[in-house]
C-alpha atoms as a PDB file:
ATOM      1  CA  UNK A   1     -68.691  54.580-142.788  1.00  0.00           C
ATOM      2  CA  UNK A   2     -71.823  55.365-140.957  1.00  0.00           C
ATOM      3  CA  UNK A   3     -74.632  53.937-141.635  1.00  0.00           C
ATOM      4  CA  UNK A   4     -77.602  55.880-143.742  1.00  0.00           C
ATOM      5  CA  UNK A   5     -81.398  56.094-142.277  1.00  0.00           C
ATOM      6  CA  UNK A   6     -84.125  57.471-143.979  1.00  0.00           C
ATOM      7  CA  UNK A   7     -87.061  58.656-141.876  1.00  0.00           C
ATOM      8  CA  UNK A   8     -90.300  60.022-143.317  1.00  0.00           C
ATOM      9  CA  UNK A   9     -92.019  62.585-141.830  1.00  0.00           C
ATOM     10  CA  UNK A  10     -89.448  63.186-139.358  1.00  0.00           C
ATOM     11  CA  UNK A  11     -90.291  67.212-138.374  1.00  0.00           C
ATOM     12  CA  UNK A  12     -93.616  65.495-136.668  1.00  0.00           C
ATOM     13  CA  UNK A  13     -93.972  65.207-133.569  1.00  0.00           C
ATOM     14  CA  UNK A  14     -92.886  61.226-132.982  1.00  0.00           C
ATOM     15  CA  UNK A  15     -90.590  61.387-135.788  1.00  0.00           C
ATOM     16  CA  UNK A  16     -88.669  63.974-134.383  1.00  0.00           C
ATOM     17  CA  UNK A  17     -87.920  62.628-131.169  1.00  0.00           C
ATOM     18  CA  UNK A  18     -86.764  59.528-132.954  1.00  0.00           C
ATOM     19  CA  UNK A  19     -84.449  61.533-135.094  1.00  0.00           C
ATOM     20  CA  UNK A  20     -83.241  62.950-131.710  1.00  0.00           C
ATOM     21  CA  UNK A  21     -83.327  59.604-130.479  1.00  0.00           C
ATOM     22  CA  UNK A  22     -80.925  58.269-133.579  1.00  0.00           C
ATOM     23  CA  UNK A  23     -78.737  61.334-132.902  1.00  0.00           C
ATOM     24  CA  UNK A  24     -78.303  60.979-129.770  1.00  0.00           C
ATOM     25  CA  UNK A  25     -78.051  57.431-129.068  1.00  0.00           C
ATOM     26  CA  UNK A  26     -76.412  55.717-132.380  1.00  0.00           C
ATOM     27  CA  UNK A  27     -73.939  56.232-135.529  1.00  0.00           C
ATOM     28  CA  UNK A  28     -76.497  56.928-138.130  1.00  0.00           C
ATOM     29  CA  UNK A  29     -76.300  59.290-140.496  1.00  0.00           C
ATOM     30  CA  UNK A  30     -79.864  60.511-140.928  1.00  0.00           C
ATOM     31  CA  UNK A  31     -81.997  61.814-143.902  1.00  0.00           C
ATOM     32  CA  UNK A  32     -85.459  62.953-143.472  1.00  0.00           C
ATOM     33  CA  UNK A  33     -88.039  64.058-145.458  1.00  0.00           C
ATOM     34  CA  UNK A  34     -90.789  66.070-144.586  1.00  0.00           C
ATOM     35  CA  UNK A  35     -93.116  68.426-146.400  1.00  0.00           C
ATOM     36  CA  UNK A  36     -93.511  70.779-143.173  1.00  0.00           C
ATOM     37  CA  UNK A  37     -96.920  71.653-142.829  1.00  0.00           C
ATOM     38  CA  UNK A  38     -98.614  72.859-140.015  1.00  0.00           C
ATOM     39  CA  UNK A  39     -98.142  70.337-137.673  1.00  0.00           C
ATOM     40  CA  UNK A  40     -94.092  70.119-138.156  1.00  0.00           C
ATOM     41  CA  UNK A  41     -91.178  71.449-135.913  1.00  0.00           C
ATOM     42  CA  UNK A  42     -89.450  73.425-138.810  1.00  0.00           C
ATOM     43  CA  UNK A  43     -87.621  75.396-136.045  1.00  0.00           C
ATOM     44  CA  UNK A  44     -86.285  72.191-134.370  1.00  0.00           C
ATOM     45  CA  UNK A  45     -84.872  71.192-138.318  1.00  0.00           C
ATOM     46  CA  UNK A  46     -83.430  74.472-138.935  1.00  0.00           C
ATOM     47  CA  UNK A  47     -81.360  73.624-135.238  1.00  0.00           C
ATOM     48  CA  UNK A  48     -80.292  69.987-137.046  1.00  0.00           C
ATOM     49  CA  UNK A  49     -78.597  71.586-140.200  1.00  0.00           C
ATOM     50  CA  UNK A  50     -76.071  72.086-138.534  1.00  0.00           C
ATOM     51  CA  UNK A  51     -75.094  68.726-137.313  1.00  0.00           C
ATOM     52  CA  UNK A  52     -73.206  66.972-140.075  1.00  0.00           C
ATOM     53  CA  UNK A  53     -74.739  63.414-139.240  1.00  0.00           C
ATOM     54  CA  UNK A  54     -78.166  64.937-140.242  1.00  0.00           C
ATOM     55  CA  UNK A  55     -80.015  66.710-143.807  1.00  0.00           C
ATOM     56  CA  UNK A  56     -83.187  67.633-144.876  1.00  0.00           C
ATOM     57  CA  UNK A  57     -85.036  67.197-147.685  1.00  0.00           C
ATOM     58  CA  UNK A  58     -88.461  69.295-148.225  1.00  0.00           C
ATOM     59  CA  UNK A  59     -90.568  66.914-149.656  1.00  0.00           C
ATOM     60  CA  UNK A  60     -94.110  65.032-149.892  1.00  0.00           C
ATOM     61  CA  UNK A  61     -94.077  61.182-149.818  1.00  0.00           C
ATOM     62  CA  UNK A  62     -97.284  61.371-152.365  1.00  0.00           C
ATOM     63  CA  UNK A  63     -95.344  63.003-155.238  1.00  0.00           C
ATOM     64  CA  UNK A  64     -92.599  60.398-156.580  1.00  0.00           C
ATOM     65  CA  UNK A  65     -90.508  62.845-157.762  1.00  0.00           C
ATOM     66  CA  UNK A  66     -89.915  64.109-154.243  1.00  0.00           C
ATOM     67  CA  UNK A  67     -88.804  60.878-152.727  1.00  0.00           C
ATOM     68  CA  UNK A  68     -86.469  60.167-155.930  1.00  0.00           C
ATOM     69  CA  UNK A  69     -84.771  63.334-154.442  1.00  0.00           C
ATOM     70  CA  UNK A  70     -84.050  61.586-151.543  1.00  0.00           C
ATOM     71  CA  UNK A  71     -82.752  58.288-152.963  1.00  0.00           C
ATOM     72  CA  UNK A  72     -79.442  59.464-154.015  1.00  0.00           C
ATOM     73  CA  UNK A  73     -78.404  57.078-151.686  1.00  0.00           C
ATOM     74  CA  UNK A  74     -79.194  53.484-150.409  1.00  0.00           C
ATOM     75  CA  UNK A  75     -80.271  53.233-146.656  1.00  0.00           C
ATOM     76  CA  UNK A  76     -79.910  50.715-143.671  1.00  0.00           C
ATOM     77  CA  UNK A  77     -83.369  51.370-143.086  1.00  0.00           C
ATOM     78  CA  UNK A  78     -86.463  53.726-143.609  1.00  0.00           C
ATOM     79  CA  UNK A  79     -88.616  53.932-140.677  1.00  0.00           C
ATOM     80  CA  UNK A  80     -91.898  55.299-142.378  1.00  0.00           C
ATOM     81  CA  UNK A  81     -93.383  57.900-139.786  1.00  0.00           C
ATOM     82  CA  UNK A  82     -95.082  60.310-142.541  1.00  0.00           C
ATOM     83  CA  UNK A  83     -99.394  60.526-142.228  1.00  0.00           C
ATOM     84  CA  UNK A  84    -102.228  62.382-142.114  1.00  0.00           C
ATOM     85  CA  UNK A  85    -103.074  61.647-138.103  1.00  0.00           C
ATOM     86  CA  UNK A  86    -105.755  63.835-136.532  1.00  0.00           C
ATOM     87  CA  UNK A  87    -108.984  62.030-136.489  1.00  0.00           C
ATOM     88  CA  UNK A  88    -111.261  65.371-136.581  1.00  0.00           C
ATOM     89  CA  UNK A  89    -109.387  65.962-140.020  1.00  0.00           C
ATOM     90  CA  UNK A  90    -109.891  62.764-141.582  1.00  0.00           C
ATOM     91  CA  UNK A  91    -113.574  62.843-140.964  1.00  0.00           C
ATOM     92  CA  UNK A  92    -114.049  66.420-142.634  1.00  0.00           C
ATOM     93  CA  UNK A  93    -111.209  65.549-145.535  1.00  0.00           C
ATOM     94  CA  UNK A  94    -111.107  61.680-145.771  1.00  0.00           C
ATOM     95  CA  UNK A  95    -108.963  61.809-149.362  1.00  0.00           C
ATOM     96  CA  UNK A  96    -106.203  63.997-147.587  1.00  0.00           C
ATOM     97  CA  UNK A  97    -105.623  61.160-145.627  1.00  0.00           C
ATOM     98  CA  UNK A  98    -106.360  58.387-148.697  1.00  0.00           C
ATOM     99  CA  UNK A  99    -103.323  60.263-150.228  1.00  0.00           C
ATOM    100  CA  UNK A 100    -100.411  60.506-147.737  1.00  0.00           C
ATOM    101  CA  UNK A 101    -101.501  57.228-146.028  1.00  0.00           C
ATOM    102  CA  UNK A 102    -101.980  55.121-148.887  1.00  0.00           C
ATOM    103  CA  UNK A 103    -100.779  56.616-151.853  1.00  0.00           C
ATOM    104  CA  UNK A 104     -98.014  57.908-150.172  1.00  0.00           C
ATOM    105  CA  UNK A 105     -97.144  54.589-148.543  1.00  0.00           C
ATOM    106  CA  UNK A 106     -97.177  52.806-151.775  1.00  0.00           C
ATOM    107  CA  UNK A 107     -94.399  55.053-153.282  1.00  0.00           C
ATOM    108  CA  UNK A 108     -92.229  54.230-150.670  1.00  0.00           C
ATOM    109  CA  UNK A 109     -92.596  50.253-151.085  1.00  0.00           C
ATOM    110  CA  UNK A 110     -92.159  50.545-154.730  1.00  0.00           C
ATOM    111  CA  UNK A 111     -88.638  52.485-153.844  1.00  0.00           C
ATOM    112  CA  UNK A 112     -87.809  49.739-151.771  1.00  0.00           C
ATOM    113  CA  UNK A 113     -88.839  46.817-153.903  1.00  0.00           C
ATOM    114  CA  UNK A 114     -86.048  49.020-156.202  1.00  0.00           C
ATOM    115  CA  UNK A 115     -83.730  48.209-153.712  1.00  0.00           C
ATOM    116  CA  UNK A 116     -82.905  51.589-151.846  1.00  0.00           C
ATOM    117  CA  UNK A 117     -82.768  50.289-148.695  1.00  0.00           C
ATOM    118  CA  UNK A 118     -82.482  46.823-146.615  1.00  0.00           C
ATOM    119  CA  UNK A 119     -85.761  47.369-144.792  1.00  0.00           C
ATOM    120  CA  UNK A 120     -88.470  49.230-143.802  1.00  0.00           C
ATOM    121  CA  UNK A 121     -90.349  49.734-140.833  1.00  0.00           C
ATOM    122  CA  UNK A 122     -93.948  50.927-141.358  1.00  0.00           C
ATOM    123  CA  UNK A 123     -95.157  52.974-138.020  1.00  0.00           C
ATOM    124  CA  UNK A 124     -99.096  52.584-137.556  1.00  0.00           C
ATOM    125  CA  UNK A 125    -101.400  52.918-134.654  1.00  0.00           C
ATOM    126  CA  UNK A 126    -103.610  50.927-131.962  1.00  0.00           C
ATOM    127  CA  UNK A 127    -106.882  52.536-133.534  1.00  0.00           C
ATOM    128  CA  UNK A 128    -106.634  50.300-136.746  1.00  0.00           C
ATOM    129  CA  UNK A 129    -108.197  47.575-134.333  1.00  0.00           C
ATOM    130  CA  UNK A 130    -111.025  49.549-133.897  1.00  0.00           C
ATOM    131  CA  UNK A 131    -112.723  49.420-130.431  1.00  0.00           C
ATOM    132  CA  UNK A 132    -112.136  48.160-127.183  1.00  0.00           C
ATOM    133  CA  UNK A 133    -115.430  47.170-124.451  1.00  0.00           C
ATOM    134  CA  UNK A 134    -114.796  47.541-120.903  1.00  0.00           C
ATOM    135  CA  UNK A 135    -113.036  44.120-119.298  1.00  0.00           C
ATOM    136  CA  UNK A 136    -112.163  43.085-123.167  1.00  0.00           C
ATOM    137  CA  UNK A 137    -108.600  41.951-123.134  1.00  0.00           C
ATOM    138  CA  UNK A 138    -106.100  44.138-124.842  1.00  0.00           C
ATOM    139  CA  UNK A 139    -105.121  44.323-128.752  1.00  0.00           C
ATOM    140  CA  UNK A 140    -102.706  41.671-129.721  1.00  0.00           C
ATOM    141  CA  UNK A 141    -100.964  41.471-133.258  1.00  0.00           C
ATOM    142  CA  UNK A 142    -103.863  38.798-134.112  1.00  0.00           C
ATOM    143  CA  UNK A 143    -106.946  41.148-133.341  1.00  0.00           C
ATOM    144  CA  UNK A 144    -109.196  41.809-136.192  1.00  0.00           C
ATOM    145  CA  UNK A 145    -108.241  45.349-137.987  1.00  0.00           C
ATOM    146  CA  UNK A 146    -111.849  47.199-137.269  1.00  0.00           C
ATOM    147  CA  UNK A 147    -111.658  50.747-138.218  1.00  0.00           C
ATOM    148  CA  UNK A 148    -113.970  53.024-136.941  1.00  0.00           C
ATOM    149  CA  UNK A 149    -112.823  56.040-139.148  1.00  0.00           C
ATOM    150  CA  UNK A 150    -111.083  57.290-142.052  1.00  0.00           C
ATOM    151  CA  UNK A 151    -108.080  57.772-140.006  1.00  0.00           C
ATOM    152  CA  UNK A 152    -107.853  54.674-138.681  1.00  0.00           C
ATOM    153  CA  UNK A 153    -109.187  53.245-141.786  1.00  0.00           C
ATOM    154  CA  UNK A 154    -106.122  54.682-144.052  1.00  0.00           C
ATOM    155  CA  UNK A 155    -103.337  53.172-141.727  1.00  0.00           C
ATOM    156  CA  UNK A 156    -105.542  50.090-141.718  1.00  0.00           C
ATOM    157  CA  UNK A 157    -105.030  49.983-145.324  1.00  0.00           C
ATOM    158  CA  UNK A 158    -101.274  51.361-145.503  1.00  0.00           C
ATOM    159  CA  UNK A 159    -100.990  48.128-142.945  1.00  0.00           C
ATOM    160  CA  UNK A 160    -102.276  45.774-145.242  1.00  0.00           C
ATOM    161  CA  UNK A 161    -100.567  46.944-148.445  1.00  0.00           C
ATOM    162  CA  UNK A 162     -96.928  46.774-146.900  1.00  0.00           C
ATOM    163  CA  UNK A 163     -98.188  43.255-145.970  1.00  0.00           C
ATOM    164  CA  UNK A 164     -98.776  42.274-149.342  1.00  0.00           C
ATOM    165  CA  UNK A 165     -95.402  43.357-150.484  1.00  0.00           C
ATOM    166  CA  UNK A 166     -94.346  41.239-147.758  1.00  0.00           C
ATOM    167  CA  UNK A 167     -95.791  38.121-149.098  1.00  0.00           C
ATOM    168  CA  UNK A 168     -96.276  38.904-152.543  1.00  0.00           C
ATOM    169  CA  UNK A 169     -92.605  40.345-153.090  1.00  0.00           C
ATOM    170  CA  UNK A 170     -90.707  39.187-149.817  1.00  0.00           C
ATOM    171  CA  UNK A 171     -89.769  42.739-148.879  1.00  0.00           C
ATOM    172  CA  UNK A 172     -87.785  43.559-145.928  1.00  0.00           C
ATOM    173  CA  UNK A 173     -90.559  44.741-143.707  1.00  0.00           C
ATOM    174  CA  UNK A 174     -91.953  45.203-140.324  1.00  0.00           C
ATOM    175  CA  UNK A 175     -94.867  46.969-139.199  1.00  0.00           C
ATOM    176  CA  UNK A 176     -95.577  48.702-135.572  1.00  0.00           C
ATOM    177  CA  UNK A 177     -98.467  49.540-133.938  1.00  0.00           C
ATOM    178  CA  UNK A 178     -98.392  51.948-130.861  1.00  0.00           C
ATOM    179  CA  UNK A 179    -100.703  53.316-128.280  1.00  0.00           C
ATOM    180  CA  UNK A 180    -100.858  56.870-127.670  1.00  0.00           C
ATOM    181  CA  UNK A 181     -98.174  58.660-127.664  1.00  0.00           C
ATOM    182  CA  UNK A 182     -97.121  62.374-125.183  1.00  0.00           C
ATOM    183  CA  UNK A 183     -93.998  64.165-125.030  1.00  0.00           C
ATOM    184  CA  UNK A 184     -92.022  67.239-126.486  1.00  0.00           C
ATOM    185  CA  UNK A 185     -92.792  68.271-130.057  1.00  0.00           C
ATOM    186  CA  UNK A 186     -96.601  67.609-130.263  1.00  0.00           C
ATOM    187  CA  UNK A 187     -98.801  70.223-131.850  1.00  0.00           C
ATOM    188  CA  UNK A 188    -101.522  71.563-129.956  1.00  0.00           C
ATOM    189  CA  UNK A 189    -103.959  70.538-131.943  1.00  0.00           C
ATOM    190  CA  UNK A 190    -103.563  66.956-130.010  1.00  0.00           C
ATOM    191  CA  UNK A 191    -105.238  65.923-126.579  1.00  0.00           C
ATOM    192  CA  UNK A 192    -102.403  66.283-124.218  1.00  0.00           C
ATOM    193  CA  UNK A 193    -101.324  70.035-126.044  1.00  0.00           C
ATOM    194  CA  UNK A 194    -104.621  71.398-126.028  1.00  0.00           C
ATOM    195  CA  UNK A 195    -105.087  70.728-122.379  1.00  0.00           C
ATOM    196  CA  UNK A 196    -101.990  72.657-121.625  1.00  0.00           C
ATOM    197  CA  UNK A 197    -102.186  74.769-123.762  1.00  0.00           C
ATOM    198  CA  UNK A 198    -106.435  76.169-122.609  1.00  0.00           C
ATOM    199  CA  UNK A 199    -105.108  75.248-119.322  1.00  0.00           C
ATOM    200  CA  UNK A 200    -102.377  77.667-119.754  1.00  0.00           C
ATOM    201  CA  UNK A 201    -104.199  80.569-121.107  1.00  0.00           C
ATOM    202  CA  UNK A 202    -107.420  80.033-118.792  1.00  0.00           C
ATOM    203  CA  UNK A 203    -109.129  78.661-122.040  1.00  0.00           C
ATOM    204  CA  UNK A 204    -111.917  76.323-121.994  1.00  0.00           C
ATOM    205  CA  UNK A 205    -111.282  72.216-122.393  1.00  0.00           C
ATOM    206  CA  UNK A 206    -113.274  70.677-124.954  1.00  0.00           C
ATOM    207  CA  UNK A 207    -114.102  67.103-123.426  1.00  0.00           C
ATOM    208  CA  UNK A 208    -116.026  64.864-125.433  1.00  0.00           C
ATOM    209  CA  UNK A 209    -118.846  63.194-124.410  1.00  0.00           C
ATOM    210  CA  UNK A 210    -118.773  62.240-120.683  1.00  0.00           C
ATOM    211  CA  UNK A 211    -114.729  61.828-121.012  1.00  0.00           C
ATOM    212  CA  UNK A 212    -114.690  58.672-120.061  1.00  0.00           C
ATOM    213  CA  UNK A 213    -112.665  57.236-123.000  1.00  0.00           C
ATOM    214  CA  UNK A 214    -109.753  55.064-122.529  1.00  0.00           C
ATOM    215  CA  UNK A 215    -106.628  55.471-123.953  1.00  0.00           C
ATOM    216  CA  UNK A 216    -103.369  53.529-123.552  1.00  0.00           C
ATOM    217  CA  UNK A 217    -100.627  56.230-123.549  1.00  0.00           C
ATOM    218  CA  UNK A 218     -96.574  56.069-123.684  1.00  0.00           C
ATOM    219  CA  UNK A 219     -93.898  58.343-123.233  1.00  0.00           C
ATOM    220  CA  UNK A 220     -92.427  59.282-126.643  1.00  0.00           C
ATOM    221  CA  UNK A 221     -89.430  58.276-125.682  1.00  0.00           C
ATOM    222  CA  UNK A 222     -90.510  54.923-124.846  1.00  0.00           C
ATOM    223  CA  UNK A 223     -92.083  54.132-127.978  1.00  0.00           C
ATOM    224  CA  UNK A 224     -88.345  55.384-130.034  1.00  0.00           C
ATOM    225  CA  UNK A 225     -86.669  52.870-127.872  1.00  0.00           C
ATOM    226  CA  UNK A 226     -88.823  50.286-128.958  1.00  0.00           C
ATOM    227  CA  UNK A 227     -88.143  51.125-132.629  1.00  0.00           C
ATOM    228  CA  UNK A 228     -84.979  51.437-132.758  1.00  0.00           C
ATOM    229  CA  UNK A 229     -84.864  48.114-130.739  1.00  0.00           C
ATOM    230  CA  UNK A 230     -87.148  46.544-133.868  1.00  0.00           C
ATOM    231  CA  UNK A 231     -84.687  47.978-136.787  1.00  0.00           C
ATOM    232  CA  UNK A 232     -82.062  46.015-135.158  1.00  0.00           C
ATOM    233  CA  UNK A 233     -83.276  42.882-133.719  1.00  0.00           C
ATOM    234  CA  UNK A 234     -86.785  42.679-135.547  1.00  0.00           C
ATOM    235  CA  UNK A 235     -88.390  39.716-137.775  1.00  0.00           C
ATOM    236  CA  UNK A 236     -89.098  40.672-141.427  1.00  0.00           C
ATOM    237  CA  UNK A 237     -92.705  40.192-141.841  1.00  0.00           C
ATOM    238  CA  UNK A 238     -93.847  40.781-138.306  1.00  0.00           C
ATOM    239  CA  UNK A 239     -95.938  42.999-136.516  1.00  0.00           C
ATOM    240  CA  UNK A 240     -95.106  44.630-133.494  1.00  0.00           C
ATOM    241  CA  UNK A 241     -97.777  46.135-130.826  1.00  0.00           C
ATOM    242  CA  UNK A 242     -96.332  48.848-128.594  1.00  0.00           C
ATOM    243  CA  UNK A 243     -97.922  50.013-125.112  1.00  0.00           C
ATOM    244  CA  UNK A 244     -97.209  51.846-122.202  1.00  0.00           C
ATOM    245  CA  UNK A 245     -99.609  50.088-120.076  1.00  0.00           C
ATOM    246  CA  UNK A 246    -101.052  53.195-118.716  1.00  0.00           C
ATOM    247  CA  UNK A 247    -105.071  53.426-119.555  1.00  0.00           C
ATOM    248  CA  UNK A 248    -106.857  56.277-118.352  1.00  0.00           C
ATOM    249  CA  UNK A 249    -109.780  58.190-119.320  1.00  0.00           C
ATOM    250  CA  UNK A 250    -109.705  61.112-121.131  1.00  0.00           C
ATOM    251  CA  UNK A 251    -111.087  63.089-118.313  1.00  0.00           C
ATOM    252  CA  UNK A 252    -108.659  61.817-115.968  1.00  0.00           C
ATOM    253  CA  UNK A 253    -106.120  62.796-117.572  1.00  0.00           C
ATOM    254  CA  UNK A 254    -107.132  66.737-117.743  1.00  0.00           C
ATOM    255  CA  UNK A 255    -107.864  66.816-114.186  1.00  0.00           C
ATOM    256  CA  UNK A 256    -104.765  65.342-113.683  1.00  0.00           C
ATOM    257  CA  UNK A 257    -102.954  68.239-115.891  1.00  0.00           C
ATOM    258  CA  UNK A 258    -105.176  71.067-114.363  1.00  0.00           C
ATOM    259  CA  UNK A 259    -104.291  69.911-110.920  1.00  0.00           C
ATOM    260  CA  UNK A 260    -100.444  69.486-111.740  1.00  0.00           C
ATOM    261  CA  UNK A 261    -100.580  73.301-113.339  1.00  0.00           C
ATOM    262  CA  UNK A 262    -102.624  74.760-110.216  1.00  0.00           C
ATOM    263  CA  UNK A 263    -105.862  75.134-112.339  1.00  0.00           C
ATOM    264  CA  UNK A 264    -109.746  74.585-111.549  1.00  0.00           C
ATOM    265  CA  UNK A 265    -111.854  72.004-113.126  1.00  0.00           C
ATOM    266  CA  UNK A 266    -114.326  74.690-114.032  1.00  0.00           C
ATOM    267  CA  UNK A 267    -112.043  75.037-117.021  1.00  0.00           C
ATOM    268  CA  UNK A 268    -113.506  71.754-118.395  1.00  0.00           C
ATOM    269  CA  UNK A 269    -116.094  71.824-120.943  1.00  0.00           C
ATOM    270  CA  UNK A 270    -117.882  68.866-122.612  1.00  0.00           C
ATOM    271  CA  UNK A 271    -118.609  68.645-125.903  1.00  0.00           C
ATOM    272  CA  UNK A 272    -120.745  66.787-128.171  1.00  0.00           C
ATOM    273  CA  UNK A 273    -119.241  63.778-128.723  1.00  0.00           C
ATOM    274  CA  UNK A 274    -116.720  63.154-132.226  1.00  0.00           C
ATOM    275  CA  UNK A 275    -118.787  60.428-134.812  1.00  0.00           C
ATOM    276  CA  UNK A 276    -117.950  57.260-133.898  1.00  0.00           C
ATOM    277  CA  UNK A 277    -115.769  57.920-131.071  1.00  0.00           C
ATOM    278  CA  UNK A 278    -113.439  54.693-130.047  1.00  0.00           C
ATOM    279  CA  UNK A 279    -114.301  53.758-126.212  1.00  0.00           C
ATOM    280  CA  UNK A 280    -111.648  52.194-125.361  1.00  0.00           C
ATOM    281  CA  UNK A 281    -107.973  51.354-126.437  1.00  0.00           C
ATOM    282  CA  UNK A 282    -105.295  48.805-124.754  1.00  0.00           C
ATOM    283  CA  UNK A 283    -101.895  47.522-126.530  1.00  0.00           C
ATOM    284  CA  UNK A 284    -100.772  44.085-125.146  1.00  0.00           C
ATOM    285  CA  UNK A 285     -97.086  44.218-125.805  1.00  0.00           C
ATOM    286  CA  UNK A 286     -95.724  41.131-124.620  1.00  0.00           C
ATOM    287  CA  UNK A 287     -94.739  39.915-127.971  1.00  0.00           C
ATOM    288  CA  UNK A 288     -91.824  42.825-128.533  1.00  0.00           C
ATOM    289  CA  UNK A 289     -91.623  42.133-124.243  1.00  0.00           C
ATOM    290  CA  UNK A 290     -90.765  38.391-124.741  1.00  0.00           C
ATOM    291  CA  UNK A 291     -89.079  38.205-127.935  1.00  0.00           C
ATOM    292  CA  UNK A 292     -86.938  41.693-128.184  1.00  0.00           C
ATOM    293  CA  UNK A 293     -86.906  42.566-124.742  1.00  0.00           C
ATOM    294  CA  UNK A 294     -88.339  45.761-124.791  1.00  0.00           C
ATOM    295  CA  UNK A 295     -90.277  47.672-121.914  1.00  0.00           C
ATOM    296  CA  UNK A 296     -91.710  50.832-121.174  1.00  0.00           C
ATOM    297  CA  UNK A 297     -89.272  52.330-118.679  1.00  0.00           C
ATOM    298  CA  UNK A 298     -90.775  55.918-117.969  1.00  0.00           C
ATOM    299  CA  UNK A 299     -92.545  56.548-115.136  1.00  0.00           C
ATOM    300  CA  UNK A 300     -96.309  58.136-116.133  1.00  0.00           C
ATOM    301  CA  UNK A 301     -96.932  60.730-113.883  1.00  0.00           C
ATOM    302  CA  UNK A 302     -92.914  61.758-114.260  1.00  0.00           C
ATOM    303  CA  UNK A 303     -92.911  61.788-117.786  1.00  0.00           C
ATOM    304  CA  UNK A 304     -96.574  63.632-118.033  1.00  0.00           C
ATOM    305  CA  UNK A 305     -95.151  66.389-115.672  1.00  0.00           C
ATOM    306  CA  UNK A 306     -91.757  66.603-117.982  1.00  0.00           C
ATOM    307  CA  UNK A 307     -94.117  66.913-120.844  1.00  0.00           C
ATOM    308  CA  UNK A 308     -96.121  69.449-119.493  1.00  0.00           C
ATOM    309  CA  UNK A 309     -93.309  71.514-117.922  1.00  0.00           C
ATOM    310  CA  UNK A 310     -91.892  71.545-121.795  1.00  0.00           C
ATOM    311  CA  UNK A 311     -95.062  72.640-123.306  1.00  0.00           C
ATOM    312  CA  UNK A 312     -95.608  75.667-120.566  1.00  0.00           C
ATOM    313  CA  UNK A 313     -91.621  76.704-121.589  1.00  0.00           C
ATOM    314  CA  UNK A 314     -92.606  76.691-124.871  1.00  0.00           C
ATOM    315  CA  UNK A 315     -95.640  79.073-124.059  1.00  0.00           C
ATOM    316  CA  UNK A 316     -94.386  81.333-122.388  1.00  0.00           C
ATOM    317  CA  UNK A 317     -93.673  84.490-123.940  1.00  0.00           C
ATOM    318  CA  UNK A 318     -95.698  83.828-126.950  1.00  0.00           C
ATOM    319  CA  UNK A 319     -99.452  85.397-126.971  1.00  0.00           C
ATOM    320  CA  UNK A 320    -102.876  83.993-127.960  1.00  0.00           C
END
């Protein structure tokens, strides 16, 4: 009998390609549920229906009664991928964010202090440690949680409730922190999207400030391997940072993608700078290196010119 897998928010962008990833690469049978809004792949479910290793379930993690409808089963495993990400969002609608990050985070652990599944692994984010200075050495598991905005500041405090079920109730869990992530599936409204997408249609880049924010990114890909490495070889109770090793500025990465798709740099346009604006991320991952043996294997410029290739395909024929 196959094993079950739960995965939350799984039509999103990372989640997806994990699902993929599961599909692909393992025996699970895999549940997700997802409330599809805006920034899902409902298309790319609809394709899964058919595959009789996968289901669906429409649902919102911060109404109970829609996860109940998913445990009907116990699981393996629930890798939590379901939150409120984009930063711009969370600073003009903070309690969106309050709700599926927290709220919704705290139904699941109550399901699984129920005993629906083995183990859990919560999926957060580099920007819970706040900001990086120029020459700082990178974020380990040990660095301070500094959040800089509501964002960061919800998975921040998703991170430190599913530690206190941890310790308070024992629970089965793990928690993962990742740099940025690029790849197939990601909505437009994100960095690498947008600049292929203006790029594509001759549209203005928005760059804030001077651009010279750093960001750690990581194939998708990458960062699924990693995960599924952690469900099963990882340590109940520990935290996992997970990096590609690949900082670059924000502006160096869109003249990298104009120059890849054959466009000018006059297409770049800067922007008043976002409030409170992070300088500078950078994931040390020798922890899941040394102990799991896990390492990015994608190549950056390879898998950035895959990723834009697949967003151009996905363009084309579709107007403004």
């Amino acid at each position: 009998m196959n094993k079950e897998i739960l995965v939350t928010g799984g039509a999103g962008f990372i989640g997806l390609n994990f699902v993929y990833y599961l599909l692909n690469n393992t025996s699970y049978t895999v549940t997700v549920i997802d409330t599809l809004t805006y920034a899902s792949n409902s298309k790319e479910i609809f394709k899964l229906m058919s595959n009789p290793r996968f289901r669906f379930i429409k649902g919102n993690i911060t109404n109970n009664q829609d996860i109940g409808a998913a445990m009907d089963r116990k699981y393996e495993v629930i890798v939590h991928f379901a939150a409120e990400s984009h930063v711009d969002k969370s600073i003009n609608n903070p309690e969106a964010f309050v709700q599926t990050n927290v709220v919704g985070t705290s139904y699941l652990l109550q399901w699984l202090l129920k005993g629906y599944a083995q183990r859990m692994i919560h999926i957060s984010t580099d920007e819970v440690y706040g900001e990086l200075n120029i020459g700082e050495s990178a974020f380990t598991e040990e660095t301070l949680l500094l959040p800089n905005n509501p964002y960061a500041a919800t998975k921040a405090s998703s991170d430190l409730l599913v530690r206190s079920f941890y310790k308070t109730f024992g629970l089965p869990l793990i928690i993962t922190r990742c740099s940025n992530n690029f790849g197939p599936f990601q909505n437009k409204e994100k960095f690498v999207p947008t600049i292929i997408y203006n790029a594509y249609y001759n549209q203005k880049i928005p760059v804030y400030g001077d651009g010279m924010q750093i960001r750690d990114w990581i194939f998708v890909e990458d960062h699924c391997k990693a995960i599924s490495l952690i469900i099963e070889k990882g340590t109940f109770g520990e935290i996992y940072n997970i990096g590609g090793g690949n900082e670059k500025t924000n502006l160096s990465l869109v003249k990298y993608i104009l120059n890849s798709m054959g466009k000018s740099e006059n297409l770049i346009e800067y922007v008043e700078d976002r409030k409170a604006h992070d300088r500078r991320y950078a994931i040390n991952s020798a922890k899941i290196q040394k102990q799991l043996g896990w390492k990015p294997t994608s190549v950056f410029n390879e898998a950035l010119d895959k990723t834009i290739e697949w967003h151009i395909n996905k363009f084309k024929g579709h107007s403004l």
